[in-house]
C-alpha atoms as a PDB file:
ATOM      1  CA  UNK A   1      -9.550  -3.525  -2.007  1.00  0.00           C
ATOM      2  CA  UNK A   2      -8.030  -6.381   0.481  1.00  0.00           C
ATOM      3  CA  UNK A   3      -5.766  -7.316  -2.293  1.00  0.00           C
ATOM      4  CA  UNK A   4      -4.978  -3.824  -2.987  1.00  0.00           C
ATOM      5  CA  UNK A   5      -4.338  -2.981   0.259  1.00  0.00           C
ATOM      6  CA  UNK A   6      -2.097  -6.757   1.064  1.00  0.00           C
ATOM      7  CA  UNK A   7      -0.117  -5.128  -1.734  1.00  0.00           C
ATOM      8  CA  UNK A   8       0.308  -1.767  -0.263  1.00  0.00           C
ATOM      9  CA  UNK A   9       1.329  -2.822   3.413  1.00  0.00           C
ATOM     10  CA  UNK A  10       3.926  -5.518   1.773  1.00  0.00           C
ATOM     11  CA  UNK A  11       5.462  -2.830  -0.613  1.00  0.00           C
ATOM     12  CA  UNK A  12       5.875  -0.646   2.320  1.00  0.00           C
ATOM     13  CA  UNK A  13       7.316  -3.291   4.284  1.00  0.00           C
ATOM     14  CA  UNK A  14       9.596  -4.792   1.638  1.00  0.00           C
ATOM     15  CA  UNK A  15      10.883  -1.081  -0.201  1.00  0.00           C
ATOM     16  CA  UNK A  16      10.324   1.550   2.493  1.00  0.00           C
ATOM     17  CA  UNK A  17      10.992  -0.022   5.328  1.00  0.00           C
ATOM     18  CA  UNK A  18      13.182  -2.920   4.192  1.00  0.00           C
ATOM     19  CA  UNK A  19      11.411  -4.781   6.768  1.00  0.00           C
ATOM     20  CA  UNK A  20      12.929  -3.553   9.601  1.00  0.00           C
ATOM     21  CA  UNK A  21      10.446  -2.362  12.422  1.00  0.00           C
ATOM     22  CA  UNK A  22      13.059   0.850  13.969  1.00  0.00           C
ATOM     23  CA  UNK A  23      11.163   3.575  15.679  1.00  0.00           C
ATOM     24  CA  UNK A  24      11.822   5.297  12.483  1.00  0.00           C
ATOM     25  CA  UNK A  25       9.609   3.412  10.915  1.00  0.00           C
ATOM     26  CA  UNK A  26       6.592   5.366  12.375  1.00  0.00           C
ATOM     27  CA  UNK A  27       7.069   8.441  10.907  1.00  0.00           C
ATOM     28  CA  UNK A  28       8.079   7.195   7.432  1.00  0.00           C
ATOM     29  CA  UNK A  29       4.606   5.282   7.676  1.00  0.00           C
ATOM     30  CA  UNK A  30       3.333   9.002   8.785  1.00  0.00           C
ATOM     31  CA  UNK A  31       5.119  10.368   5.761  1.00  0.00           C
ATOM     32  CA  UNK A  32       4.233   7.579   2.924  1.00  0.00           C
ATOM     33  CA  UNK A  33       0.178   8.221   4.377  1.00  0.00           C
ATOM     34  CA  UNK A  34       0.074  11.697   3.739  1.00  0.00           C
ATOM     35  CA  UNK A  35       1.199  11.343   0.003  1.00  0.00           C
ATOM     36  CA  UNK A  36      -0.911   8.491  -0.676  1.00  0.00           C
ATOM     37  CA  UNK A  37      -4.112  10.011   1.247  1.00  0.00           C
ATOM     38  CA  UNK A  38      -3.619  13.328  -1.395  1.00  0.00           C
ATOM     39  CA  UNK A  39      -3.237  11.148  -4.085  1.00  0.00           C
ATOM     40  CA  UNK A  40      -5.995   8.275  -3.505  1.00  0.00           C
ATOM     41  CA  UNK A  41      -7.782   9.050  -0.608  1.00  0.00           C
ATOM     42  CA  UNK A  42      -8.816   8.360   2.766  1.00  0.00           C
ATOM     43  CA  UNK A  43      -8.785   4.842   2.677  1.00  0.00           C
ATOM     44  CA  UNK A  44      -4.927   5.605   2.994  1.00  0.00           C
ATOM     45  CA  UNK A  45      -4.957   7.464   6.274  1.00  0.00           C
ATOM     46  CA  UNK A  46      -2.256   6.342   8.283  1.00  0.00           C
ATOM     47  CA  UNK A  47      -4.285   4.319  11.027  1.00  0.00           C
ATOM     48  CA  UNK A  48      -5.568   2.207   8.073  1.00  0.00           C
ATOM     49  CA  UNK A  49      -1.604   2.280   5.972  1.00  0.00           C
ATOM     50  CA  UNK A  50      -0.182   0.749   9.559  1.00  0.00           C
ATOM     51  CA  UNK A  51      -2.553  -1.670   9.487  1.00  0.00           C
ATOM     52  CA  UNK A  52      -1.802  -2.616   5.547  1.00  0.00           C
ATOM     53  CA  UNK A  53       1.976  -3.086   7.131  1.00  0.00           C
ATOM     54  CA  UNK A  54       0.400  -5.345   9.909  1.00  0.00           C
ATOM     55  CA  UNK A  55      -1.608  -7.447   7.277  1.00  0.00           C
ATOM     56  CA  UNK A  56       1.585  -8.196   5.180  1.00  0.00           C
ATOM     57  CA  UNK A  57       3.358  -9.234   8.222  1.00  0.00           C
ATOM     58  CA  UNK A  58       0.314 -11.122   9.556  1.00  0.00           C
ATOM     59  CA  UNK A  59      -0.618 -12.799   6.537  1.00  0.00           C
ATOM     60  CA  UNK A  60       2.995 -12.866   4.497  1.00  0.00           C
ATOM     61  CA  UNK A  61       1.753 -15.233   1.974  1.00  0.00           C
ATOM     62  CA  UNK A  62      -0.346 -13.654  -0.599  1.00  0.00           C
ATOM     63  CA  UNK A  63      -1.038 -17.899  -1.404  1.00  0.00           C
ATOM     64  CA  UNK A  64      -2.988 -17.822   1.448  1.00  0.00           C
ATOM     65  CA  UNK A  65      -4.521 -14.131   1.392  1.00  0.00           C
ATOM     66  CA  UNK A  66      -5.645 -14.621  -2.443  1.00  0.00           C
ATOM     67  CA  UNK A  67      -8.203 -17.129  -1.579  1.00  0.00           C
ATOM     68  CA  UNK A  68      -9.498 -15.666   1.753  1.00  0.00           C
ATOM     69  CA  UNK A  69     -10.195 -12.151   0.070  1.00  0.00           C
ATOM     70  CA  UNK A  70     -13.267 -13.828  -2.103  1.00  0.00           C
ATOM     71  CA  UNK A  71     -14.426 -14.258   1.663  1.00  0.00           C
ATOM     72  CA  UNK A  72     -13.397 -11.920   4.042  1.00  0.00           C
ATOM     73  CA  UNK A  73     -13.654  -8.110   3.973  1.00  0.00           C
ATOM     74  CA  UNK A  74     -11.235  -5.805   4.924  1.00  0.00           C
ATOM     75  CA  UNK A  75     -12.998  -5.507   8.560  1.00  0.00           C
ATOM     76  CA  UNK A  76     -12.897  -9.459   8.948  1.00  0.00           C
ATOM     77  CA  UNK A  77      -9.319  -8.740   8.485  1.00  0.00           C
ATOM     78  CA  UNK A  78      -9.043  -5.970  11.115  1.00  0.00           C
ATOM     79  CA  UNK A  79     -11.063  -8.424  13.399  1.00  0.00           C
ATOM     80  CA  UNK A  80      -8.076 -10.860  13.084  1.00  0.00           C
ATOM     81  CA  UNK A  81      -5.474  -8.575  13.953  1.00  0.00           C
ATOM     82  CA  UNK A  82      -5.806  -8.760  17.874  1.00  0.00           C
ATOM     83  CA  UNK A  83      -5.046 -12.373  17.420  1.00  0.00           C
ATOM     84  CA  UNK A  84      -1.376 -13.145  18.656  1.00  0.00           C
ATOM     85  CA  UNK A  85      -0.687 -16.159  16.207  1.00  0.00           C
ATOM     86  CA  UNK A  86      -0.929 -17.278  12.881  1.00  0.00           C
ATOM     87  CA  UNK A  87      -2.505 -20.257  13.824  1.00  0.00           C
ATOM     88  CA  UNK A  88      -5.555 -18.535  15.460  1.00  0.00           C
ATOM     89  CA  UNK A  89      -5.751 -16.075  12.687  1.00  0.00           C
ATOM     90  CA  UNK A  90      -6.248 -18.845  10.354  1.00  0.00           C
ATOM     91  CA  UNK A  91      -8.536 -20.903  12.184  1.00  0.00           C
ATOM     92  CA  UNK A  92     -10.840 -18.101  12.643  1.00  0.00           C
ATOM     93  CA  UNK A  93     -10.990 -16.944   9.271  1.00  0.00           C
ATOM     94  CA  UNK A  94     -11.763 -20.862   8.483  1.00  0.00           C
ATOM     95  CA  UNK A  95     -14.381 -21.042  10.913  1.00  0.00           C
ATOM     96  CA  UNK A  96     -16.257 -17.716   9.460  1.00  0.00           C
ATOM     97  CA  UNK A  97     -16.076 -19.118   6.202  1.00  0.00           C
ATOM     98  CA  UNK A  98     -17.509 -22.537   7.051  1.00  0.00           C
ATOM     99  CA  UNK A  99     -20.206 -21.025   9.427  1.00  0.00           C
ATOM    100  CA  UNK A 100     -20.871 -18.184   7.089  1.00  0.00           C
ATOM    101  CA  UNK A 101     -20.545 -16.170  10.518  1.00  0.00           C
ATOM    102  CA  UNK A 102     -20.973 -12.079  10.332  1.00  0.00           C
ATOM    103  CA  UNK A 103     -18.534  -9.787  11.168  1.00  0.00           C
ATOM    104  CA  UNK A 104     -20.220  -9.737  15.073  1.00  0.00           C
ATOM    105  CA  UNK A 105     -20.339 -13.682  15.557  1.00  0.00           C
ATOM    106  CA  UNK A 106     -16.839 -13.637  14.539  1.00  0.00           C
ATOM    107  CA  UNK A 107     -15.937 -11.201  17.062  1.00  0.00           C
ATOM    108  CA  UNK A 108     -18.354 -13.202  19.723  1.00  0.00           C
ATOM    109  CA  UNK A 109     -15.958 -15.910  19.008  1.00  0.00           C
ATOM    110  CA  UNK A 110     -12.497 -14.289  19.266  1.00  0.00           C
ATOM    111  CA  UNK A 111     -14.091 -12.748  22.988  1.00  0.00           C
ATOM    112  CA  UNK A 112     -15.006 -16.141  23.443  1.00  0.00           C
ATOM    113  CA  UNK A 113     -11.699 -17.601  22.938  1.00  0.00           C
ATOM    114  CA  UNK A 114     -13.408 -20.157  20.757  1.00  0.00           C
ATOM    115  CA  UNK A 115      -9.327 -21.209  19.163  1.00  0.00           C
ATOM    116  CA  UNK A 116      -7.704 -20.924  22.771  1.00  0.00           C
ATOM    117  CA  UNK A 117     -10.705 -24.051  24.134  1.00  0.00           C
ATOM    118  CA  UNK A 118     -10.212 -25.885  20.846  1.00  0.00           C
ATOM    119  CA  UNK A 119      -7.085 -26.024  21.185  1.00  0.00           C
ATOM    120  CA  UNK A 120      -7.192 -26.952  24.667  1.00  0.00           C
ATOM    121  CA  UNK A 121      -9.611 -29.556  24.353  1.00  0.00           C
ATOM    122  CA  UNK A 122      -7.398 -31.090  21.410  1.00  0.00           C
ATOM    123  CA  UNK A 123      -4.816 -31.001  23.794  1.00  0.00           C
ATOM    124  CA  UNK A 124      -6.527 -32.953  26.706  1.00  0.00           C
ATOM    125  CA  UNK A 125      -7.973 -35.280  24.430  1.00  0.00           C
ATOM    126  CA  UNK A 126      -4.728 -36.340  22.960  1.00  0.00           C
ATOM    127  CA  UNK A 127      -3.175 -36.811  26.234  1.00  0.00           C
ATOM    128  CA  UNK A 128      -5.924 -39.104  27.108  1.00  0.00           C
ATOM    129  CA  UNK A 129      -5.022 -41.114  24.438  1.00  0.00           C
ATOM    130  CA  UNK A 130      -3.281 -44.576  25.487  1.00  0.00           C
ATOM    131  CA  UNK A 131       0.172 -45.313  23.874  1.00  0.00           C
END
């Protein structure tokens, strides 16, 4: 369904929209929902088809998506929405596949900031460095 869905938000993006984010673009999204939600159901409401456009923008290379969806469900994905950059969306979807982390620990960690101190600390430490 990730894939599916990846597909969906980038067609939208690409064909309906031709990628241009006008205020207009709201109620087309309103418009392509309501056909695809009488066609294929629910899962096509438009709360869920704006957030198909957000994961096409947020992840814009399926190279990357591809091997993530064997890992991550749809609601990891949501989880990683909030997430202002690509960097931390990608370093948290790392993390919950190395730690095998659930779908709470993974929001624990984005409330946590877990990326943000990581970062941080990188920071500070290479700064500390001598030349």
């Amino acid at each position: 369904m990730t894939i599916l869905f990846w597909h969906v938000g980038k067609r939208i993006q690409d064909e309906v929209l031709e990628n241009e984010c006008a205020e207009y673009g709201k109620q087309i999204i309103t418009t392509v929902s309501a056909q695809l939600e009488a066609k294929y159901g629910r899962n096509f409401n438009v709360r869920n088809v704006r957030r198909m456009v957000q994961f096409s923008l947020d992840f814009n290379d399926f190279g990357i998506v591809s091997p993530l969806d064997t890992q991550l469900s749809w609601s990891h994905f949501i989880e990683l929405f909030s997430l202002k950059t690509k960097e931390a969306k990608l370093y948290y979807a790392q993390h919950f596949i190395e730690q095998n982390w659930g779908k709470r620990e993974l929001r624990n960690q984005i409330q946590r900031k877990a990326f943000e101190r990581t970062e941080l600390a990188n920071l500070q430490f290479s700064n500390a460095q001598p030349e």
